[in-house]
Protein backbone atom coordinates (compact mmCIF):
# COMPACT_ATOMS: atom_id res chain seq x y z
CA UNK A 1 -165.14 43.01 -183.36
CA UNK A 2 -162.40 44.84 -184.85
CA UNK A 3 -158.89 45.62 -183.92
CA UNK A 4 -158.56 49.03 -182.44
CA UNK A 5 -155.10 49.02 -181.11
CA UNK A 6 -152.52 46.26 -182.19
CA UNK A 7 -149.07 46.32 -180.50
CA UNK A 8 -145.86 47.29 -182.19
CA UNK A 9 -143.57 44.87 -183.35
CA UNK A 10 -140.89 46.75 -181.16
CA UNK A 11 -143.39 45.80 -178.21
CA UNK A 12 -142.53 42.11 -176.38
CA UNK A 13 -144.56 39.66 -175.82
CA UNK A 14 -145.20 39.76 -172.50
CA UNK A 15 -148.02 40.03 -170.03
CA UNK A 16 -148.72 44.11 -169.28
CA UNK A 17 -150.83 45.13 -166.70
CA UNK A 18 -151.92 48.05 -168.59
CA UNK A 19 -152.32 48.42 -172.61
CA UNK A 20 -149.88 47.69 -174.50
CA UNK A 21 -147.42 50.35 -176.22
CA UNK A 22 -147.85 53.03 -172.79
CA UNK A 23 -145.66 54.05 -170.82
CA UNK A 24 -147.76 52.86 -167.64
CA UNK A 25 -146.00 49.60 -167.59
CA UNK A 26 -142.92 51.10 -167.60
CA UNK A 27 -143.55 53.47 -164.73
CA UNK A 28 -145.36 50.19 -162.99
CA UNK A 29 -141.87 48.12 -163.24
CA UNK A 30 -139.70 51.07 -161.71
């Protein structure tokens, strides 16, 4: 299986509940 979507380096490492790099998680934190 290949890699579709790899996260940015600018991304953390930590646990998102949606993907990675969106702005979902952001708007789920506020």
């Amino acid at each position: 299986m290949a890699v579709v979507f790899k996260k940015p380096a600018l991304i953390r490492d930590e646990p998102f509940h949606y993907c990675p790099g969106c702005t979902h998680c952001i708007v789920h934190r506020l």
